[in-house]
C-alpha atoms as a PDB file:
ATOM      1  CA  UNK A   1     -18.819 -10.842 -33.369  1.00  0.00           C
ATOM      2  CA  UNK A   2     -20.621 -14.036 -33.752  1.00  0.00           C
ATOM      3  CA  UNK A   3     -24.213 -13.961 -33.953  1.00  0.00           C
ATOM      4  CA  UNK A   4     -26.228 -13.796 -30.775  1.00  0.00           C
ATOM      5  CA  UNK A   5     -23.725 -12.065 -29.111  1.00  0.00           C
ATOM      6  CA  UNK A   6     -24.605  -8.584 -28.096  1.00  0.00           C
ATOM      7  CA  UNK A   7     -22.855  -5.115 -30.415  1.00  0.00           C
ATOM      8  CA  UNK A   8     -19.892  -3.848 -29.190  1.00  0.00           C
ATOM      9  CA  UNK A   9     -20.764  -0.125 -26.778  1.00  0.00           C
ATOM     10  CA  UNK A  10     -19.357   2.593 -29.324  1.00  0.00           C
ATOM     11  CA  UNK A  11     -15.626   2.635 -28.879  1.00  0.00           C
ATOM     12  CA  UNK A  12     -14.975  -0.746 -27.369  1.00  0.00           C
ATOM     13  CA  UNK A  13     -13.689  -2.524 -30.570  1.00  0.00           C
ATOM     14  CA  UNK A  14     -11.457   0.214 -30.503  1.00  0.00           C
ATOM     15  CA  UNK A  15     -10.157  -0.329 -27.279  1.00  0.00           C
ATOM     16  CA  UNK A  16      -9.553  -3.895 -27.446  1.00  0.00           C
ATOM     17  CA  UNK A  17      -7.339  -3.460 -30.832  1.00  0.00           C
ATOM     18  CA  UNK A  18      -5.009  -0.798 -29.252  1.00  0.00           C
ATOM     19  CA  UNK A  19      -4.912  -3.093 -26.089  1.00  0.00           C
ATOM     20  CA  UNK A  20      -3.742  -6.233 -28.175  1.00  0.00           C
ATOM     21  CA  UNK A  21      -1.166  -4.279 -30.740  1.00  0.00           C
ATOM     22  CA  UNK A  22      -0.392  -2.717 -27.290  1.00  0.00           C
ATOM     23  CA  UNK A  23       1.146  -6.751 -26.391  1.00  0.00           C
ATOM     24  CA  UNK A  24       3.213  -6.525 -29.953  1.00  0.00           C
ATOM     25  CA  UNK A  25       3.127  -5.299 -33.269  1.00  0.00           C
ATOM     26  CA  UNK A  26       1.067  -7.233 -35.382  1.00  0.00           C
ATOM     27  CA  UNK A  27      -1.038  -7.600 -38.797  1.00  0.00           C
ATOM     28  CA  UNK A  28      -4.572  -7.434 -39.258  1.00  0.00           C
ATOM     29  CA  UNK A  29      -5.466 -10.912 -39.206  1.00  0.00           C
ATOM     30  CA  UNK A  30      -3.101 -11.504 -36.295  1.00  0.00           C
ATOM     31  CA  UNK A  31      -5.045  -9.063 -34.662  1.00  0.00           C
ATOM     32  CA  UNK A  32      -8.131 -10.587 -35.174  1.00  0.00           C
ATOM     33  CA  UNK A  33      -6.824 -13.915 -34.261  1.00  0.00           C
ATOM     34  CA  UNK A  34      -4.919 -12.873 -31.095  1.00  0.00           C
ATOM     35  CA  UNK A  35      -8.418 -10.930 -29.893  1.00  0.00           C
ATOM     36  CA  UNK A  36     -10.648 -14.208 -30.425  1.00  0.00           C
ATOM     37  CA  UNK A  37      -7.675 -16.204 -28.562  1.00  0.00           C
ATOM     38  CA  UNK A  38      -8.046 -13.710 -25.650  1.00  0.00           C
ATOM     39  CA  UNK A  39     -11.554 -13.560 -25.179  1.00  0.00           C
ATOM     40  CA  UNK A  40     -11.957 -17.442 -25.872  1.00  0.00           C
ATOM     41  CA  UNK A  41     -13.833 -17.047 -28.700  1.00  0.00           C
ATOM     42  CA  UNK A  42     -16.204 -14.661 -27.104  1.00  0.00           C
ATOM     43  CA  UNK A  43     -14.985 -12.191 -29.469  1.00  0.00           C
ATOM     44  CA  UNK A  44     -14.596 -13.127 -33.381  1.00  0.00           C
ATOM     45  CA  UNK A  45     -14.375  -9.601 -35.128  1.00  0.00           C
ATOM     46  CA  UNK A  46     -15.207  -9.711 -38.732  1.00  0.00           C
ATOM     47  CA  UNK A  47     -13.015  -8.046 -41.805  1.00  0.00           C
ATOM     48  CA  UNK A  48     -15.895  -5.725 -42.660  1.00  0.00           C
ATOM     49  CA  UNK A  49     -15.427  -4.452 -38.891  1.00  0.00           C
ATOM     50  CA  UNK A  50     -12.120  -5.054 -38.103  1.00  0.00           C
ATOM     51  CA  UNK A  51     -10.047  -3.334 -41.087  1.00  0.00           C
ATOM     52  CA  UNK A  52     -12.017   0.228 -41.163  1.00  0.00           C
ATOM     53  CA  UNK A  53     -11.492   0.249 -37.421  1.00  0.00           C
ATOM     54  CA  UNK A  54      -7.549  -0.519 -37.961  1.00  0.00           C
ATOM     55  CA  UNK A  55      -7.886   2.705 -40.571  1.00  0.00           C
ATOM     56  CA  UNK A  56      -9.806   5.026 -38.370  1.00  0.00           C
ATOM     57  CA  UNK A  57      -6.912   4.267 -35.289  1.00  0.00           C
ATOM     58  CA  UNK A  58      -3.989   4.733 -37.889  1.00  0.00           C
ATOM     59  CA  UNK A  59      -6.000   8.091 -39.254  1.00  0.00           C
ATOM     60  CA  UNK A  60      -6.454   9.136 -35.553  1.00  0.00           C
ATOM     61  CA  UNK A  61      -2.562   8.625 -35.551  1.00  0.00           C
ATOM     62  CA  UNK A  62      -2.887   6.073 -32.254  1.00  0.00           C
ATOM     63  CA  UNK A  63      -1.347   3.165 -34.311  1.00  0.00           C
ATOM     64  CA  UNK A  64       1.239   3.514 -37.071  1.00  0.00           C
ATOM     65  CA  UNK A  65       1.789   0.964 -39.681  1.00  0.00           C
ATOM     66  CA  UNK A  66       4.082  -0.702 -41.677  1.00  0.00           C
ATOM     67  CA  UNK A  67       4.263  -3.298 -44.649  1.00  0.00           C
ATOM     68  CA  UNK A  68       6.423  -6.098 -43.989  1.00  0.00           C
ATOM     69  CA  UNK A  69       6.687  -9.710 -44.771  1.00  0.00           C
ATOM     70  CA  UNK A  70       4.514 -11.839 -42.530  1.00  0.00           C
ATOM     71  CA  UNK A  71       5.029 -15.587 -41.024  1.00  0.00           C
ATOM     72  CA  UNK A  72       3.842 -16.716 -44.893  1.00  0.00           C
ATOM     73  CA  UNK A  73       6.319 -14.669 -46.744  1.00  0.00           C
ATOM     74  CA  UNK A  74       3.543 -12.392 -47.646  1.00  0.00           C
ATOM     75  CA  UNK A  75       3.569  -8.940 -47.226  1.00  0.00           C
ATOM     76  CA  UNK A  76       1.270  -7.601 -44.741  1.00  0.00           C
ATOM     77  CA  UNK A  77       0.810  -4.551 -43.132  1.00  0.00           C
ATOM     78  CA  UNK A  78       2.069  -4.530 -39.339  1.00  0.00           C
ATOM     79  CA  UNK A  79       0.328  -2.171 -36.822  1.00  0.00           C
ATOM     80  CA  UNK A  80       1.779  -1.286 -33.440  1.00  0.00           C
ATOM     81  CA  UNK A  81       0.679   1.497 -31.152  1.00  0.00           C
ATOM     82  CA  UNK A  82       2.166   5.223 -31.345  1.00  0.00           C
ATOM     83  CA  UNK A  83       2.666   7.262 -27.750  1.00  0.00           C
ATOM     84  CA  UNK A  84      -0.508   8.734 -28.807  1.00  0.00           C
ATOM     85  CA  UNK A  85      -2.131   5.509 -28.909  1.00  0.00           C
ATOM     86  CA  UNK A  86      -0.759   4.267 -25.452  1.00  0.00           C
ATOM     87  CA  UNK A  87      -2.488   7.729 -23.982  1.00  0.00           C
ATOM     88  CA  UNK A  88      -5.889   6.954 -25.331  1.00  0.00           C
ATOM     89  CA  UNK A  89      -5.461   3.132 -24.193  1.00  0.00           C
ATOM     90  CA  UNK A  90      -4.859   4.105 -20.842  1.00  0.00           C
ATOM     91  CA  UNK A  91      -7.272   6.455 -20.338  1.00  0.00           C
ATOM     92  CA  UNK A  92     -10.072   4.835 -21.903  1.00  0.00           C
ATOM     93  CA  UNK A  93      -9.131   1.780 -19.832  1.00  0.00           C
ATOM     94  CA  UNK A  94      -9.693   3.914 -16.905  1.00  0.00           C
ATOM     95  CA  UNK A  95     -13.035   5.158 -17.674  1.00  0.00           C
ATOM     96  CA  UNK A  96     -13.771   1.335 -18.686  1.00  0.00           C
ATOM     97  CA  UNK A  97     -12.685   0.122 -14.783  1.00  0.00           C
ATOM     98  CA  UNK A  98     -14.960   3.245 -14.057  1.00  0.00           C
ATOM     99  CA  UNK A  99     -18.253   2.337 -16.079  1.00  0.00           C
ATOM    100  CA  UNK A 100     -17.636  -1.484 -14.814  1.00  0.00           C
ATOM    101  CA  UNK A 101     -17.515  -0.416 -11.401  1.00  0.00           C
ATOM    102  CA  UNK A 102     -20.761   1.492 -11.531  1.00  0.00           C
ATOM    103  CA  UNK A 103     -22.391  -1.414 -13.605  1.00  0.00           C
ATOM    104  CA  UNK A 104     -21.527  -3.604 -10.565  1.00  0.00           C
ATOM    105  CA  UNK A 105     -22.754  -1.278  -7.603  1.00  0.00           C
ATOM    106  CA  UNK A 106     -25.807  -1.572  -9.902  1.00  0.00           C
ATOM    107  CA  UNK A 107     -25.643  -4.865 -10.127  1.00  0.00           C
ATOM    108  CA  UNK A 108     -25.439  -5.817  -6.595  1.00  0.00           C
ATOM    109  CA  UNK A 109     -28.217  -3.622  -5.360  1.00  0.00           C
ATOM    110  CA  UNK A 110     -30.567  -5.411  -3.397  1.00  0.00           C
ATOM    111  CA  UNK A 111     -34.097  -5.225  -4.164  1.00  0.00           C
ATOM    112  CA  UNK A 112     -36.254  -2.844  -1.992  1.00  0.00           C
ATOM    113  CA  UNK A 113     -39.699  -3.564  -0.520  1.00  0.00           C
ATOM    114  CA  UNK A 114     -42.593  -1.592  -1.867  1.00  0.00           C
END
């Protein structure tokens, strides 16, 4: 992320790559790209974070991938998200709405009177 902006909670970076191979199958970079476009540049994950997290989701067997040639001609392995992958997506989507919700109720609270 760029600097100044707060660290990812454990598990979000995660999330947010199996949400965007989730819209197409795509390489790293594209990946990276797509997830800045999203966000508006409130998100700008760098290589040193982005690739081991691609490995650990492909180890986990939640995204599968495959060399092929990109939109340069180079070759360039392509992610895209396995059954097991769309599983974990959903459900930690749902705990995400969850978590949000209760940050909100929080949130709104109006301050008490001693």
């Amino acid at each position: 992320m760029a600097e100044g902006k707060p660290d990812f909670l454990k598990g979000t970076l995660e999330l947010l790559i199996l949400k965007v191979v989730a819209l197409g199958p795509r390489h790293g970079y594209a990946i990276g790209q797509r997830l800045q476009q999203i966000s508006e540049d409130y998100f700008q994950i760098h290589q040193g974070s982005l690739y081991p997290a691609l490995h650990r989701l492909e180890e986990r067997g939640w995204l599968k991938a495959e060399w092929k040639a990109s939109e340069t001609g180079r070759e360039a392995k392509f992610y895209s998200l396995t059954k097991k992958g769309q599983r974990k997506m959903e459900a930690e989507v749902a705990h995400w709405d969850e978590l949000c919700a209760a940050v909100r109720l929080v949130l709104g609270a109006e301050q008490q009177e001693s």
